[in-house]
Protein backbone atom coordinates (compact mmCIF):
# COMPACT_ATOMS: atom_id res chain seq x y z
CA UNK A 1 -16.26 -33.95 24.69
CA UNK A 2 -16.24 -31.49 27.49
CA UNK A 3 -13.11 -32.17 27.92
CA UNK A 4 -12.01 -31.86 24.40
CA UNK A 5 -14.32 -27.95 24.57
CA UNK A 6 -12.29 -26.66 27.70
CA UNK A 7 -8.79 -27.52 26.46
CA UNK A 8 -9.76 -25.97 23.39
CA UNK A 9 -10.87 -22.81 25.40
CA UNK A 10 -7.40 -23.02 26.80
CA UNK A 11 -5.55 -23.34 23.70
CA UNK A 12 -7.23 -20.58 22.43
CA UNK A 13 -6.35 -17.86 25.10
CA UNK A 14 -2.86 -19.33 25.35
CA UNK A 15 -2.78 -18.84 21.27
CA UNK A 16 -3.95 -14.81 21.85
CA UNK A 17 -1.34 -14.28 24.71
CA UNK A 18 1.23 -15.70 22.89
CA UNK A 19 0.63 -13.38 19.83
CA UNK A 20 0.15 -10.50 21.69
CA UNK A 21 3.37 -11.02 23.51
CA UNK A 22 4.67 -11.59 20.05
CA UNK A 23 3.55 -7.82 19.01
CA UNK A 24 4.36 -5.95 22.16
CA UNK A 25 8.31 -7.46 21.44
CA UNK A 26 8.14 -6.36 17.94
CA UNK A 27 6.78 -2.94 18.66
CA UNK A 28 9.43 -2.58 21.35
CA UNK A 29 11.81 -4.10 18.63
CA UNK A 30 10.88 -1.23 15.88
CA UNK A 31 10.99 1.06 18.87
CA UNK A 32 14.58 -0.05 19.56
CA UNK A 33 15.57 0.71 16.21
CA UNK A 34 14.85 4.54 16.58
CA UNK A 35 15.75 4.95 20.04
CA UNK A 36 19.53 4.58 21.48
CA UNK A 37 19.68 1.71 23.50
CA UNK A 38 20.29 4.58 26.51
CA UNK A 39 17.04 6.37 25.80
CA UNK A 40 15.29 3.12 25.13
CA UNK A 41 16.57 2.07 28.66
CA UNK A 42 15.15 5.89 30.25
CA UNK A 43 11.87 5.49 28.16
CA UNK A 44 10.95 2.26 29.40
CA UNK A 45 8.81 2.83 32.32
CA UNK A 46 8.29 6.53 31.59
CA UNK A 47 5.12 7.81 31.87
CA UNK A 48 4.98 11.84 29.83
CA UNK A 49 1.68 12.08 32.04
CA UNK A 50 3.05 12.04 35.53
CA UNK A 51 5.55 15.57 36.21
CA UNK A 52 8.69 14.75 38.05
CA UNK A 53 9.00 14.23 41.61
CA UNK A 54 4.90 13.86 41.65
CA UNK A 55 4.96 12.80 45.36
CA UNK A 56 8.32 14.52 46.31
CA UNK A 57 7.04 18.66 46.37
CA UNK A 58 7.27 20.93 43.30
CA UNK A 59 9.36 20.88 40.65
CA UNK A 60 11.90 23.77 40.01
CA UNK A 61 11.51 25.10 36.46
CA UNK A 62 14.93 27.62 35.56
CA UNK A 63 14.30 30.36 32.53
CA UNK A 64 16.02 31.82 30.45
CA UNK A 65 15.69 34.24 27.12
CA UNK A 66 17.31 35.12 24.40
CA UNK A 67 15.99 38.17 22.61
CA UNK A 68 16.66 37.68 18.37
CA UNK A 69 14.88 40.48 17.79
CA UNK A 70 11.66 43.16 18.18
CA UNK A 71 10.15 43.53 15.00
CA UNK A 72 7.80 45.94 15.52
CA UNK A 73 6.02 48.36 18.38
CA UNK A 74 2.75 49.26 17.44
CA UNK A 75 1.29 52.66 18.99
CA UNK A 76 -1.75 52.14 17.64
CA UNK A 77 -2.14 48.24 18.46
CA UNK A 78 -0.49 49.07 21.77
CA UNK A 79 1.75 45.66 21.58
CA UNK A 80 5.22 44.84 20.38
CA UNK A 81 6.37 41.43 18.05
CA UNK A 82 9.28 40.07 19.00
CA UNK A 83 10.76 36.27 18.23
CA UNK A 84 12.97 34.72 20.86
CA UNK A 85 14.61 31.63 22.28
CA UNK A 86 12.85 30.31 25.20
CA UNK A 87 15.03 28.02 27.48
CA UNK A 88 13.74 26.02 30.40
CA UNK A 89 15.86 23.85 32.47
CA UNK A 90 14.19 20.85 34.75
CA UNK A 91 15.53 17.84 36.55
CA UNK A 92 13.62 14.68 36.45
CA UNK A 93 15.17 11.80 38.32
CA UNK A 94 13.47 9.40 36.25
CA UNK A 95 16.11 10.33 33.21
CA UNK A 96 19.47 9.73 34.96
CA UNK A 97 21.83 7.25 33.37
CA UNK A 98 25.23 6.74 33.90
CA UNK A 99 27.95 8.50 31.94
CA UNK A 100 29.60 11.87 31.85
CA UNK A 101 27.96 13.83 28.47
CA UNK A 102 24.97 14.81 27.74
CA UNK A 103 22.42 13.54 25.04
CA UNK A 104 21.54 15.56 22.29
CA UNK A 105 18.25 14.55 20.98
CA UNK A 106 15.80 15.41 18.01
CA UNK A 107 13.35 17.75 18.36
CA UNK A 108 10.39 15.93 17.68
CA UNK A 109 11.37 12.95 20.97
CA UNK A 110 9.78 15.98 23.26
CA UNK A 111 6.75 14.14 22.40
CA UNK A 112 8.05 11.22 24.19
CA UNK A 113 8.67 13.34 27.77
CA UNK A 114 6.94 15.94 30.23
CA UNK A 115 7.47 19.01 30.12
CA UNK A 116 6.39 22.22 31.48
CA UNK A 117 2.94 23.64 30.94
CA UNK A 118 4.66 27.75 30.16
CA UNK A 119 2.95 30.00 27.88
CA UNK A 120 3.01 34.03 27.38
CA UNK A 121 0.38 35.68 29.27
CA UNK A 122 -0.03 38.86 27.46
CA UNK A 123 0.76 36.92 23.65
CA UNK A 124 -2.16 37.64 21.11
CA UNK A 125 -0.56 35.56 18.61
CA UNK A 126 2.01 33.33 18.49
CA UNK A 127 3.88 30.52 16.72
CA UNK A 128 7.02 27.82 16.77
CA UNK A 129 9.49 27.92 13.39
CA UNK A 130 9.22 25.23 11.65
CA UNK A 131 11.50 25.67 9.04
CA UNK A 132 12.99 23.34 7.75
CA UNK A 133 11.89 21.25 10.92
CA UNK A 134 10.74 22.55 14.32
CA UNK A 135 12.82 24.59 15.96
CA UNK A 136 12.83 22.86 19.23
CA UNK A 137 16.29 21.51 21.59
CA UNK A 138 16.37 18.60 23.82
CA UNK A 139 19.45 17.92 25.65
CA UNK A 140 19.12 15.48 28.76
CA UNK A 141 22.41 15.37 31.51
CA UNK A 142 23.27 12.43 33.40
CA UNK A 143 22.26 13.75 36.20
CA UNK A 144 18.50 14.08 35.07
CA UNK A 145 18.61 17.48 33.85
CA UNK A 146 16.42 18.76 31.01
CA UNK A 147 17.26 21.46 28.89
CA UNK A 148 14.14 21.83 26.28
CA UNK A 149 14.39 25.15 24.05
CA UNK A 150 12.39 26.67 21.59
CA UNK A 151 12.19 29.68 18.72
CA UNK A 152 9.06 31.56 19.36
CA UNK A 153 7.60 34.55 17.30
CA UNK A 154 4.86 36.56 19.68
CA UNK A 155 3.14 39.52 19.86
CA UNK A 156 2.73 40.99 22.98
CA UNK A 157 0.68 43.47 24.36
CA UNK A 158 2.23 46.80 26.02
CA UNK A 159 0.34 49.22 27.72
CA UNK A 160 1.77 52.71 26.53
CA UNK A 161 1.47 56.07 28.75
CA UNK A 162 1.59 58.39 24.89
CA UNK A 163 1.01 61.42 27.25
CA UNK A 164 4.59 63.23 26.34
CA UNK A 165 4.54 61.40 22.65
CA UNK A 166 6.77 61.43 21.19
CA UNK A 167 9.25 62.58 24.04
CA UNK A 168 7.86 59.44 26.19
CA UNK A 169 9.53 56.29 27.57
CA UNK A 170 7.78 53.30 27.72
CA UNK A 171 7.78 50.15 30.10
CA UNK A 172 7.28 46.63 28.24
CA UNK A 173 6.72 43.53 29.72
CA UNK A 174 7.20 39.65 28.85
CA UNK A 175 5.56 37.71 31.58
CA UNK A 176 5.47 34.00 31.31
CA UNK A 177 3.59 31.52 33.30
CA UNK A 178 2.52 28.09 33.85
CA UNK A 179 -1.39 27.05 32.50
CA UNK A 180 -2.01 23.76 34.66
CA UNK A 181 0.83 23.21 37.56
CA UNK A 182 0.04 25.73 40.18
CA UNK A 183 2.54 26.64 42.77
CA UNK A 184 2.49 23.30 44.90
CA UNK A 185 3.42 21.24 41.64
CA UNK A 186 5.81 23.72 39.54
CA UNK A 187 8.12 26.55 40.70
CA UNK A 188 9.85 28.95 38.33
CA UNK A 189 13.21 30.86 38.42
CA UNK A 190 15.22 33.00 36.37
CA UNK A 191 18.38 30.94 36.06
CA UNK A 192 20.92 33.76 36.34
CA UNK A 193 19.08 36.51 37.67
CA UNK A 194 18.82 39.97 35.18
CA UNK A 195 21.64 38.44 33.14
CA UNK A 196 19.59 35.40 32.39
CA UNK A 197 18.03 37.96 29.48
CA UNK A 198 20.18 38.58 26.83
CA UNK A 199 20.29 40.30 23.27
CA UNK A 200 19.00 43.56 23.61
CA UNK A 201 22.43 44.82 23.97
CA UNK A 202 22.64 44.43 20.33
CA UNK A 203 19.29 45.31 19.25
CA UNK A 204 18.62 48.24 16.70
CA UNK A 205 15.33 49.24 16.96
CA UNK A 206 14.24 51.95 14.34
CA UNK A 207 12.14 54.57 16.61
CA UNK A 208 13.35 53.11 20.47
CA UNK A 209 16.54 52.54 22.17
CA UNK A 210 16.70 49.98 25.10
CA UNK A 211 18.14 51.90 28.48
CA UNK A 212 17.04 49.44 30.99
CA UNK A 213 15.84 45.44 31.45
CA UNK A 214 15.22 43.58 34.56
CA UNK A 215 13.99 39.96 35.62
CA UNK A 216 11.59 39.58 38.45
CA UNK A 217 9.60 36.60 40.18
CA UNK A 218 6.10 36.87 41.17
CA UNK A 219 2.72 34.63 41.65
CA UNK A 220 -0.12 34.89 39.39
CA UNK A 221 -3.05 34.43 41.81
CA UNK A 222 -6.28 33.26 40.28
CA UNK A 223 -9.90 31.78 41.12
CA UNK A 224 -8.21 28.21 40.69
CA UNK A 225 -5.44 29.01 42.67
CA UNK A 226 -1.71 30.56 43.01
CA UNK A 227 0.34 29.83 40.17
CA UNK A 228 3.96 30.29 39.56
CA UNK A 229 4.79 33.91 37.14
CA UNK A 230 8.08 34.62 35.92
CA UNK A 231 8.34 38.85 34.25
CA UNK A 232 11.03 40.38 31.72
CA UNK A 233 10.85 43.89 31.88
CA UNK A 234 12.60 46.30 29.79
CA UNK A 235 12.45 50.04 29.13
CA UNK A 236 12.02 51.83 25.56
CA UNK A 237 13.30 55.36 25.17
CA UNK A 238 11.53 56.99 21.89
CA UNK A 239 14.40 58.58 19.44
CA UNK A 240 12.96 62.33 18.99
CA UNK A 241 15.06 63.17 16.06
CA UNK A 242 12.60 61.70 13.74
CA UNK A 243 9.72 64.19 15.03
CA UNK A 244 12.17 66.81 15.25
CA UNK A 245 12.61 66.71 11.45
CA UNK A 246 9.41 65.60 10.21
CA UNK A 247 6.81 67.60 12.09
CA UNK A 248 8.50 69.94 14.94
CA UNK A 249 10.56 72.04 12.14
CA UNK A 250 7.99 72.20 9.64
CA UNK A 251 5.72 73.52 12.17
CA UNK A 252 7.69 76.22 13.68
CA UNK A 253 8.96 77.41 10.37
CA UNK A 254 5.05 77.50 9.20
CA UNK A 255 4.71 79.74 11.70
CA UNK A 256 7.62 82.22 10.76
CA UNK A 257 5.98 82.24 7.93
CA UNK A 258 2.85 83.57 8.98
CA UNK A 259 4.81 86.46 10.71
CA UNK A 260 5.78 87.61 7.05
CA UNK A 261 2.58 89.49 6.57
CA UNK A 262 3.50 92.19 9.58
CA UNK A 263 6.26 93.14 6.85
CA UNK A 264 3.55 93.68 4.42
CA UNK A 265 1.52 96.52 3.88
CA UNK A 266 -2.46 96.93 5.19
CA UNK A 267 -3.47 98.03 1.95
CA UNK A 268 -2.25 94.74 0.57
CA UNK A 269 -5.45 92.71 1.13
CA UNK A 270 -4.95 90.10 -1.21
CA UNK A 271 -1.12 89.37 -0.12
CA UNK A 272 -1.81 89.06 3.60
CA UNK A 273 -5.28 87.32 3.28
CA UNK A 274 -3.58 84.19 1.04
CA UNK A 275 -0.41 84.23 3.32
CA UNK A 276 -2.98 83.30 6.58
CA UNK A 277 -5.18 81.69 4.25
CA UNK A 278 -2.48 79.17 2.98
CA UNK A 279 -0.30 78.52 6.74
CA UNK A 280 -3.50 77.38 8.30
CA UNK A 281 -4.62 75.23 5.47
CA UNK A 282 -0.90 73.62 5.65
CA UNK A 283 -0.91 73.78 9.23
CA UNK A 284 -4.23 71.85 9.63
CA UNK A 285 -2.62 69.33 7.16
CA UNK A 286 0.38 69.01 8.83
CA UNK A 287 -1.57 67.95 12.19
CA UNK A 288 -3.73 65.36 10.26
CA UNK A 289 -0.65 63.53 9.06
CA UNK A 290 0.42 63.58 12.65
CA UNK A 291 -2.45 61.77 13.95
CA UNK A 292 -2.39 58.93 11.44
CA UNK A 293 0.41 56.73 12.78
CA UNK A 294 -1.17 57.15 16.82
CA UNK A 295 -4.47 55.84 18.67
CA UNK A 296 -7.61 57.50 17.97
CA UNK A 297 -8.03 57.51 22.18
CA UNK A 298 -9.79 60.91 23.73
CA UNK A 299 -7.87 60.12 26.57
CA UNK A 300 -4.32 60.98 25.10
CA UNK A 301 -3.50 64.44 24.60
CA UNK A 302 -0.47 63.77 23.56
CA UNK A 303 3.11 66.60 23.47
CA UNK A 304 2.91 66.64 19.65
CA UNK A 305 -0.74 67.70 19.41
CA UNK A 306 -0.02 70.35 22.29
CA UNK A 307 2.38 71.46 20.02
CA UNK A 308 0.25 71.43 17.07
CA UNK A 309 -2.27 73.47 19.08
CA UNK A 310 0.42 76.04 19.80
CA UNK A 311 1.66 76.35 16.38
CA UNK A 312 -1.75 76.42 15.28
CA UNK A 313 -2.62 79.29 17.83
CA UNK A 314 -0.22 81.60 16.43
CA UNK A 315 -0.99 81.25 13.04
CA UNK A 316 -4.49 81.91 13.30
CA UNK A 317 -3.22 84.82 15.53
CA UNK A 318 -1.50 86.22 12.91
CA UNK A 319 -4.60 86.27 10.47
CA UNK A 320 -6.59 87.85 13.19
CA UNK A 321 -4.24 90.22 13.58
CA UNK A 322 -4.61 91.26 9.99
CA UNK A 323 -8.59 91.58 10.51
CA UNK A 324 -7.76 93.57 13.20
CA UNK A 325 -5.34 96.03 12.13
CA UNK A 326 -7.12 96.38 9.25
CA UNK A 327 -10.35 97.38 10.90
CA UNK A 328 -8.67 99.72 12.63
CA UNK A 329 -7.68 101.28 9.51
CA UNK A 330 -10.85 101.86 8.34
CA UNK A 331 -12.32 103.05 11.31
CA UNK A 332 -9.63 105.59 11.71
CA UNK A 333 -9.83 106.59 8.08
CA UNK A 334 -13.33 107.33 8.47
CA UNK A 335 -13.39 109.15 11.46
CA UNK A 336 -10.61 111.57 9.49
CA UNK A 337 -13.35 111.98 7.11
CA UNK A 338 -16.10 112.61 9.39
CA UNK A 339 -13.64 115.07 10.96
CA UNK A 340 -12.66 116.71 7.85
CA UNK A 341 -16.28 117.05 6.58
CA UNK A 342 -17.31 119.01 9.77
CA UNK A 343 -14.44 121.64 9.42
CA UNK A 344 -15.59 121.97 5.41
CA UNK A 345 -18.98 122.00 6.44
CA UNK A 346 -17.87 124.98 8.85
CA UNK A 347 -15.91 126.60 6.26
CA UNK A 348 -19.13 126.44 3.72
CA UNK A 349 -21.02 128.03 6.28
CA UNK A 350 -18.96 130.47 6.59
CA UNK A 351 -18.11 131.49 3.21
CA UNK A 352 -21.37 131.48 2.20
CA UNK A 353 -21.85 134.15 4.84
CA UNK A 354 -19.70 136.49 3.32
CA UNK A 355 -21.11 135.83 0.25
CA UNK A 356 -24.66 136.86 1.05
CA UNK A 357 -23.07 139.94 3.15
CA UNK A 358 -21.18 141.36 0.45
CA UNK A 359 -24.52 141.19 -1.91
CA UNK A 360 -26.35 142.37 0.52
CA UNK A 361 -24.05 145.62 1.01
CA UNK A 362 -24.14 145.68 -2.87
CA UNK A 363 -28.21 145.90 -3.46
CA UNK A 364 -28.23 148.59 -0.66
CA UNK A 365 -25.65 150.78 -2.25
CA UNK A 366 -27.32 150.55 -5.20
CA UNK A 367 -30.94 150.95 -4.43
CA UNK A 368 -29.83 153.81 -2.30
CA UNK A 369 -27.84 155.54 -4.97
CA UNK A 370 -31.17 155.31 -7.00
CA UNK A 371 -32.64 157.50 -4.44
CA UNK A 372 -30.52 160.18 -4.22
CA UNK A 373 -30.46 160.37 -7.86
CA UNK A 374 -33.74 160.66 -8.01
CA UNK A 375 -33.69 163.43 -5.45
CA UNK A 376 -31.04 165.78 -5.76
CA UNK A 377 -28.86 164.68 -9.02
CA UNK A 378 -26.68 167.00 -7.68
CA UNK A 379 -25.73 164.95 -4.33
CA UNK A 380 -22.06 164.56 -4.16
CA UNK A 381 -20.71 161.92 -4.97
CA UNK A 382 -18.70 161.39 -1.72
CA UNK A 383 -22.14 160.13 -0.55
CA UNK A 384 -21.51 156.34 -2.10
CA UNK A 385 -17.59 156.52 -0.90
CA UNK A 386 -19.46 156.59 2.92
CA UNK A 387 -20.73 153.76 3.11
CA UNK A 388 -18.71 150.10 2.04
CA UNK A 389 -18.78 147.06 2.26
CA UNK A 390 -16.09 146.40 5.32
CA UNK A 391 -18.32 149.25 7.75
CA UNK A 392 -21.98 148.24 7.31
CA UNK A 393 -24.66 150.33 9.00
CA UNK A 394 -26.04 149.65 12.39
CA UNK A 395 -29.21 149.47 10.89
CA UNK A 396 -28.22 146.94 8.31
CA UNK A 397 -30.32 143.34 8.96
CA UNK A 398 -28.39 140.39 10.30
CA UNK A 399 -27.78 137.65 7.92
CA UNK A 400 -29.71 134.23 7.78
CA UNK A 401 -28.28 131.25 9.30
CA UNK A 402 -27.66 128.70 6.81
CA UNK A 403 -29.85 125.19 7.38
CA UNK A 404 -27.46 122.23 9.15
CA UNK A 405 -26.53 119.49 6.68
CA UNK A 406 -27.14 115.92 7.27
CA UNK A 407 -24.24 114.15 8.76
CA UNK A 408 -23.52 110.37 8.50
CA UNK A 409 -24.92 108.82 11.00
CA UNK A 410 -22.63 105.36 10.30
CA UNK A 411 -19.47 107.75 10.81
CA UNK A 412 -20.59 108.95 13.33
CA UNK A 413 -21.59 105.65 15.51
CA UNK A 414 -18.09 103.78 14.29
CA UNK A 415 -16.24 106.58 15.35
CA UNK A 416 -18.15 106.68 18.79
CA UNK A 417 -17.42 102.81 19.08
CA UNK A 418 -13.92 103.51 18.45
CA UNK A 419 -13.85 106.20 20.68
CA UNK A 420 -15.25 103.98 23.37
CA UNK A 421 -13.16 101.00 22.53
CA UNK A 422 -9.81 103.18 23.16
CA UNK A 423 -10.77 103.55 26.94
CA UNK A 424 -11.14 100.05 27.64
CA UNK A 425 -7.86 99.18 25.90
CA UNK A 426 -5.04 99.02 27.69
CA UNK A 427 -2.95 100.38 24.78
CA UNK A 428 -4.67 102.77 22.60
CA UNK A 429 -3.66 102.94 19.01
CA UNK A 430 -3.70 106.34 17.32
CA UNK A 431 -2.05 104.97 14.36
CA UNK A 432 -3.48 101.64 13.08
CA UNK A 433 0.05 100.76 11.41
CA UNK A 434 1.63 100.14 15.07
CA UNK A 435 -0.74 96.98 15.37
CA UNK A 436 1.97 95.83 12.73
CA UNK A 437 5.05 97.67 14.31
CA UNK A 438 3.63 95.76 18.09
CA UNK A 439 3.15 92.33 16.11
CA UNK A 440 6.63 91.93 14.77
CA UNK A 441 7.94 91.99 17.88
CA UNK A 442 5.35 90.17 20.30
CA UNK A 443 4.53 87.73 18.16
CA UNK A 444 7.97 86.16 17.88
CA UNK A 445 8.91 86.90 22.00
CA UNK A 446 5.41 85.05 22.87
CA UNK A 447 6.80 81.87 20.45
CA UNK A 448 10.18 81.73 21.79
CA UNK A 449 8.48 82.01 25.98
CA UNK A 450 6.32 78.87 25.12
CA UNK A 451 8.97 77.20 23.05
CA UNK A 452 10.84 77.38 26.53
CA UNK A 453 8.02 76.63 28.85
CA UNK A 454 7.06 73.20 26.41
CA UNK A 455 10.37 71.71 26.27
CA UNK A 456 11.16 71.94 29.51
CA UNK A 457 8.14 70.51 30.79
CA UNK A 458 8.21 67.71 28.95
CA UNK A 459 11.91 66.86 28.87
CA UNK A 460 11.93 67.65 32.50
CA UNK A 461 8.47 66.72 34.14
């Protein structure tokens, strides 16, 4: 019986070997019928965990892009989009097989080998096409060689310098590096230097054009360790024609505007006032629109707003120098008056003095023609004929002075200002209609100087 119980142990783990030998050869069977006999020869063995050459150095990873296309460059997100076709190029000597062309295989067998560890260092968001299946190559050589690609959408992030927006150039990167293999287990190279970028030649970008791209090779040096960094750069030049036409022209020609109301006259209140009123309402517009599309960031001043300002400047200028002139105008129209009532107030006086001499002469004649009447009737009249009116008497009592009038004292203190504010002037203004004559030509010489002074700082500088 115990010898009956340990044969039948036997039988019974020779039964289990025997099927599980019977289910490894029909997996490998099924696996046979989807693989080439080739690959199924390279797969067998092949362990996807274990990087080539794992106790032979590093393994040399070659790069390569193709640029489809840069959707968009956000100011405002400070990152581009663009969708490309990454191309990495390995050797693993575990994949050589005899022959003299290369295999072609489906996408979706990269699941079956190792491959590099790359990713996008500055990507926010990113995904692989998969339409109609994944958009992924793999091409293996005789000689071991790899070629894996892929179709990548990804936006990147760009640190912009918007200082001379929109007359700025800016400096993009695409950096790619790899997560887990540091430099002792993966090295990375651009396969043909600078040319191994290509497709920006043809690029049409709506607000950029592309004026320079170069490759370069670094390390990425972290806390875990040194790790292998490959870095696109290229170089966007902002088209200024755009800004020329949609905020540059309107601007300037906002501010011709406001120099119509030096050709208008001072008396016109309500003309010049809704002129200046209705330039800096559109001007103040005009620089709101301007801000929407860029970064609400204190720390950019950017060439636009500077031009804004500017534009700005002048316009309020000119409705200040409406308030001005026009000030002046009533301060010199009242001083006139003040001056003009003293010399009537003079003349008054002085008429009113003749007045009260003249009846003065009168009442004497007359009371002393009374007298001699009364005395000798007889008296000749060649007595009243002595005395008249243009030779009065020695004797004859001086006339009253007439009492001062009261003067306005509010004339009087604006016209003192005035008078005070014409010293400390450099140019004194005896008609308040120059202010308008000066303005017309200042106003436009002043635009033109820092017209010239902005654009060739910042096209220059």
């Amino acid at each position: 019986m115990a010898l009956f119980g340990s044969g039948g142990t036997v039988f019974t783990i020779l039964l289990i070997s025997r099927l599980l030998e019977n289910s490894l050869l029909n997996a490998e069977v099924k696996e046979g019928e989807i693989l080439p006999p080739t690959i199924h020869r390279l797969m067998k063995g092949y362990n996807k965990y274990l990087r080539p050459f794992f106790d032979n150095g590093p393994v040399t990873v070659g790069m390569s892009l193709d640029i489809a296309s840069i959707d968009t460059i956000s100011e405002i997100n400070m990152d581009y989009t663009a969708t490309i076709f990454l191309r990495q190029r390995w050797t693993d000597e575990r994949l050589v097989f005899e022959g003299n062309k290369s295999l072609s295989l489906d996408g979706r067998l990269v699941e079956l080998l190792w491959v590099p560890d790359t990713f996008i260092v500055d990507s926010k968001k990113s995904f692989l096409h998969d339409i109609t299946v994944e958009n992924r190559l793999i091409r293996i050589f005789p000689n071991g060689t790899v070629l894996y690609a892929l179709r990548i959408t990804t936006t990147v992030a760009c640190n912009m310098d918007l200082t001379k927006y929109p007359m700025d150039k800016q400096t993009c990167t695409l950096q790619l590096e790899s997560w887990g293999y540091n430099i002792n287990d993966v090295m990375f190279y651009w396969t043909r230097g600078n040319e191994s970028v290509s497709g920006l030649d043809t690029l049409q970008l709506a607000q950029y054009t592309v004026e320079d791209h170069y490759t370069s090779v670094s390390e990425a040096i972290y806390e875990t360790g040194h790790y292998p960094k490959l870095v696109f750069h290229f170089e966007l030049k902002r088209s200024i024609l755009y800004f020329i036409l949609e905020t540059y022209v309107p601007s300037s020609l906002l501010v011709v505007l406001s120099w119509v109301s030096f050709w208008i006259s001072l008396s016109s209140v309500p003309a010049r006032i809704c002129i200046g009123v209705t330039t800096v309402l559109t001007m103040t517009t005009l620089m709101m629109g301007a801000r929407t599309s860029l970064p609400n960031a204190n720390c950019f001043i950017k060439a636009i707003d500077v031009y804004l300002g500017i534009c700005f400047s002048f316009i309020f200028g000119a409705l200040i120098e409406y308030a001005v002139a026009h000030f002046c105008t009533l301060t010199h129209y009242d001083a006139h008056m003040l001056m003009y009532g003293h010399q009537m107030h003079d003349f008054d006086e002085e008429m009113n003095g003749i007045v009260t001499t003249i009846s003065r002469h009168h009442n004497m004649l007359k009371r002393r023609k009374e007298q001699t009447s009364a005395a000798s009737p007889s008296a000749p009249a060649s007595a009243e004929l002595a005395l008249s009116p243009s030779s009065p008497t020695g004797s004859e009592p001086k006339p009253e002075a007439a009492p001062p009038r009261r003067t306005n004292w509010c004339l009087t203190v604006l016209a003192t200002i005035r008078k005070f504010l014409s010293y400390l002037t450099c140019c004194r203004v005896d008609n308040p209609h120059h202010i308008d004559n000066y303005s017309r030509v200042t106003f436009p010489l002043s635009f033109v100087m820092v017209n010239l002074l902005y654009w060739t700082y910042y096209l220059y500088f």
